[in-house]
Protein backbone atom coordinates (compact mmCIF):
# COMPACT_ATOMS: atom_id res chain seq x y z
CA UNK A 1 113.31 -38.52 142.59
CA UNK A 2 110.96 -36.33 140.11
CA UNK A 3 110.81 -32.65 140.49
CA UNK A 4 107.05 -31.97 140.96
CA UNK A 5 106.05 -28.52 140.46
CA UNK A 6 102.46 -27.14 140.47
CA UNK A 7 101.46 -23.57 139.28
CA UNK A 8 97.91 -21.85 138.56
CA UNK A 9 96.94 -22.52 134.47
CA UNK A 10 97.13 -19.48 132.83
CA UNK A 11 96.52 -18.82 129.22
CA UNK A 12 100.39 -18.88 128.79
CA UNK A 13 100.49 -22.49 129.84
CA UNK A 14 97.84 -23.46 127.50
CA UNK A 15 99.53 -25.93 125.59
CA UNK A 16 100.64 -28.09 128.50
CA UNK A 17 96.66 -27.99 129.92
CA UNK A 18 96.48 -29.61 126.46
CA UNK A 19 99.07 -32.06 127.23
CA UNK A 20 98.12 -32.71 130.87
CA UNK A 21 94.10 -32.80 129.86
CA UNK A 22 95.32 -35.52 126.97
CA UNK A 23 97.10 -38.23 128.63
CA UNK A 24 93.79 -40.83 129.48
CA UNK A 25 90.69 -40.15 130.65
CA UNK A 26 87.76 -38.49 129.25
CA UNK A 27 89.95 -35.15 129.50
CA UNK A 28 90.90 -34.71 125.73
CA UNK A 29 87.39 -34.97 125.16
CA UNK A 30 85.75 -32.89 127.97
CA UNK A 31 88.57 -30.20 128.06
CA UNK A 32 87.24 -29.83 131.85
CA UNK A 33 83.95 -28.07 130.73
CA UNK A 34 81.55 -30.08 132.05
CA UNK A 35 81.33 -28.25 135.62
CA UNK A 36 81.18 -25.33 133.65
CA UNK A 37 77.70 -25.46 131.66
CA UNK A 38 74.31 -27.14 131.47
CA UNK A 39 74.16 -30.51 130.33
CA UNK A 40 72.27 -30.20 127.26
CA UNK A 41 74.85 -27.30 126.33
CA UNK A 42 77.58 -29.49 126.81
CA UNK A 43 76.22 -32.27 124.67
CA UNK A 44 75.68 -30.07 121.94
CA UNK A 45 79.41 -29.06 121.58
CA UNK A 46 82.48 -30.61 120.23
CA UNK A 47 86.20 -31.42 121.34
CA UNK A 48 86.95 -28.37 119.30
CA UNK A 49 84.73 -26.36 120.55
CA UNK A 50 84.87 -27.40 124.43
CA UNK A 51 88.97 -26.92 123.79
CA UNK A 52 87.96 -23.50 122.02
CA UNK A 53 86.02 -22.95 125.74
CA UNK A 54 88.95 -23.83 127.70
CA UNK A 55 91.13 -21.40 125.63
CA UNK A 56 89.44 -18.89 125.95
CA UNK A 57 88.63 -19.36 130.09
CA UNK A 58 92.76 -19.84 130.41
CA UNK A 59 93.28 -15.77 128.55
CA UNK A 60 90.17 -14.30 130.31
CA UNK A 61 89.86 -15.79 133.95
CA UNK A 62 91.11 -13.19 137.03
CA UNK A 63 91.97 -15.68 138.67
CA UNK A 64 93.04 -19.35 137.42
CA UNK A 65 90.39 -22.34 136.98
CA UNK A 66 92.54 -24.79 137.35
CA UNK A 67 96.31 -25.70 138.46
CA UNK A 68 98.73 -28.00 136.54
CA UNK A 69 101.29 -30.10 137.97
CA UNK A 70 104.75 -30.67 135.92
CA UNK A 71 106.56 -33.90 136.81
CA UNK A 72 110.37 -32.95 135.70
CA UNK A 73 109.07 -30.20 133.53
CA UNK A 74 106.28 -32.54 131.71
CA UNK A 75 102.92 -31.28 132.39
CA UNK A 76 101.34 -34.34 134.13
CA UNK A 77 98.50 -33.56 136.22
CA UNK A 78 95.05 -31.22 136.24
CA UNK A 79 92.71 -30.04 139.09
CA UNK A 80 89.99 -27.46 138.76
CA UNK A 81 89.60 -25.47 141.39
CA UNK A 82 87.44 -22.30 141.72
CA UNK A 83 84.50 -20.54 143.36
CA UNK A 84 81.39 -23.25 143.49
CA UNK A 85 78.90 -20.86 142.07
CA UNK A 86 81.25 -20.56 138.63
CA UNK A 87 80.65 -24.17 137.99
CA UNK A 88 77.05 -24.33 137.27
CA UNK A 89 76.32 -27.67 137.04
CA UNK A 90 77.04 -28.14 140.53
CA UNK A 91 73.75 -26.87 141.33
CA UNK A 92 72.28 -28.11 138.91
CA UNK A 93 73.21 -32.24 140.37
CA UNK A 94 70.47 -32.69 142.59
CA UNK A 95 72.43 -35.21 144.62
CA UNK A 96 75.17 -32.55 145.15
CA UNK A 97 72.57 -29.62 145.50
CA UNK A 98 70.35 -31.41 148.02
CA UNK A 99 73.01 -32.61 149.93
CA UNK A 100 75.65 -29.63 150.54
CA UNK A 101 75.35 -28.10 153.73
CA UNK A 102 76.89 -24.50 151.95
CA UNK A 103 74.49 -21.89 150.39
CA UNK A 104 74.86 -22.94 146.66
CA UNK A 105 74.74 -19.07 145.97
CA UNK A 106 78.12 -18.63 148.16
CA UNK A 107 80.72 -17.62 146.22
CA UNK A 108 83.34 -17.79 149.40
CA UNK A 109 82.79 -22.08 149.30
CA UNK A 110 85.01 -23.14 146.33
CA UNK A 111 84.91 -26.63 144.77
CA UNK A 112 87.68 -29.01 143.83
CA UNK A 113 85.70 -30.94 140.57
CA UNK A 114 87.74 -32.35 138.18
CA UNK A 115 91.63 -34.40 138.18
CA UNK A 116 93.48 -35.88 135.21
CA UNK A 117 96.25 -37.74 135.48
CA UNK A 118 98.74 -38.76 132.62
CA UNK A 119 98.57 -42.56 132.85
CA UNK A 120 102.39 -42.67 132.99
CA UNK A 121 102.51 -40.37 135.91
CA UNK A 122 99.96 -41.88 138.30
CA UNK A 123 100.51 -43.83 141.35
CA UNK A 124 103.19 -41.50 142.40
CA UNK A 125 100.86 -39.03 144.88
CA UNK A 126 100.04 -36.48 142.50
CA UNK A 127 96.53 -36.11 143.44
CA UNK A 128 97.03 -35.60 146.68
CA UNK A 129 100.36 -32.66 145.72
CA UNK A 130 97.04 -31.55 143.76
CA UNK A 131 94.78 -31.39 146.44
CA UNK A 132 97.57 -29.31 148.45
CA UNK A 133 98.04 -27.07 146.07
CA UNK A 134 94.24 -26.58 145.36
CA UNK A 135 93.32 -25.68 149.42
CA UNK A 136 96.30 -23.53 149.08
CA UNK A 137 95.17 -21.62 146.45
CA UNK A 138 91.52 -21.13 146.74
CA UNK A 139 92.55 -20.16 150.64
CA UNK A 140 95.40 -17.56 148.77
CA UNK A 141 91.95 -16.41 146.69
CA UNK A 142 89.50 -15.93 149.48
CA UNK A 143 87.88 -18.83 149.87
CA UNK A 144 86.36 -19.48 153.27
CA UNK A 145 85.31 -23.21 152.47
CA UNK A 146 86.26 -25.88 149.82
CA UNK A 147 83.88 -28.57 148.66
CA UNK A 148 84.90 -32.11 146.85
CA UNK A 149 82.51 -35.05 145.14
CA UNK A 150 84.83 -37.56 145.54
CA UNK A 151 84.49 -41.33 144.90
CA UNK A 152 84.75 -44.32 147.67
CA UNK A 153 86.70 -46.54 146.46
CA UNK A 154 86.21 -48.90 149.24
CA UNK A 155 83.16 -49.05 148.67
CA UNK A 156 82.77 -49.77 145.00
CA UNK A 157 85.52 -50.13 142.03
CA UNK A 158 85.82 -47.33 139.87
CA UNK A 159 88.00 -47.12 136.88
CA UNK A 160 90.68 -44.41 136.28
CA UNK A 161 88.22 -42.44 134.38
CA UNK A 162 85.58 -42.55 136.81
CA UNK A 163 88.26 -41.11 139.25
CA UNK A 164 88.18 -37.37 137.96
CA UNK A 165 86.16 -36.59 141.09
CA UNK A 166 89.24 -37.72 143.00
CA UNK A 167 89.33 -40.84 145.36
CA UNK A 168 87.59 -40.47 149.21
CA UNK A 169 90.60 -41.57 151.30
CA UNK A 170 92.73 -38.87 149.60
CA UNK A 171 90.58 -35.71 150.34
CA UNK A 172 90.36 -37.08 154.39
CA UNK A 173 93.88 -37.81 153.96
CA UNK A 174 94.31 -33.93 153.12
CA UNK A 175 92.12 -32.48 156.16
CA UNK A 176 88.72 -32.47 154.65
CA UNK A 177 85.59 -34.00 156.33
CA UNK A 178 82.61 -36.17 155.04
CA UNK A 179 79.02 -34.34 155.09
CA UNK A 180 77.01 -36.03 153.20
CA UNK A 181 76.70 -39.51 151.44
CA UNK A 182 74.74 -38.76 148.00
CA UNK A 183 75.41 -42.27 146.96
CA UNK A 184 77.11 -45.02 148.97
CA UNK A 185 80.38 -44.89 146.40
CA UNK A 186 79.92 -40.83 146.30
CA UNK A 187 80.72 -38.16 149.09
CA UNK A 188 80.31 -34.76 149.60
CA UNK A 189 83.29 -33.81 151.56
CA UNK A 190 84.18 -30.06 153.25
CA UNK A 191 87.55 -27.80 154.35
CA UNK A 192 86.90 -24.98 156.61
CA UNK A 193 89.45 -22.38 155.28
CA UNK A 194 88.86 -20.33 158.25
CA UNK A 195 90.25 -22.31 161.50
């Protein structure tokens, strides 16, 4: 059975961010930066810039964006985690802001936003390690709530790319509740940190 290991991505671990972000998926293209910025700033920049973005987030960040999980000591999986108010296009998505039940200026609720999956690593539960490891840590940070967008795949097909929000039945699976129904393929789903 594979060794899975997950750790917080620090500048050190750059280069395997790189090679989880890479593996299929809009990832080598987004370098996890949407979240972070404005849409019309994020259409004006390139791979090599957003990748210039993530760099430099990795070498300055207090605390981690994102963890990376290693499957036998190949990076193979991404989640960004953090503090809701540092990924400003959260509030920005009216069908997110209108819909949370959190103060969007709360920087206690953290969000869970963004998975990628190397394509030769999926179907083996790595989401849900990811998830695990994500409540973990934001609870380990100070979080008193975490928030997820994830998709419904009962409800409607969604391709592997579409999946970076992360798949309904995984987040209930993992303790979290439904608040709010944005869409009827999209959730809003909530973990009190605090029980």
């Amino acid at each position: 059975m594979a060794e899975i290991v997950i750790s917080p991505a620090t500048a050190g671990r750059f280069e395997d961010a790189e090679h989880a972000l890479t593996g299929g998926g809009d990832g080598r293209s987004c370098q996890c930066q949407w979240w972070m910025m404005p849409n019309a700033q994020f259409q004006r920049l390139d791979t090599a810039e957003r990748t210039d973005l993530l760099r430099n987030e990795l070498a300055v960040a207090s605390v981690p964006p994102a963890l990376i999980a290693s499957v036998s000591g190949e990076a193979a999986g991404w989640v960004r985690v953090g503090p809701r108010v540092h990924q400003v296009r959260i509030a920005r998505t009216r069908a997110l802001a209108a819909n949370t039940e959190l103060p969007l200026d709360d920087p206690d609720v953290w969000a869970i936003s963004c998975f990628v999956v190397r394509r030769e690593h999926r179907g083996i539960g790595l989401n849900a390690r990811l998830i695990d490891a994500a409540v973990a840590f934001a609870r380990e940070h100070g979080a008193r709530v975490v928030e997820a967008y994830p998709v419904d795949t009962a409800v409607a097909h969604a391709s592997a790319n579409e999946l970076y929000h992360g798949v309904l039945s995984t987040f209930l699976a993992a303790g979290f509740r439904e608040v709010a129904r944005p869409r009827a393929d999209r959730a809003i789903v909530v973990r009190d940190l605090t029980a």
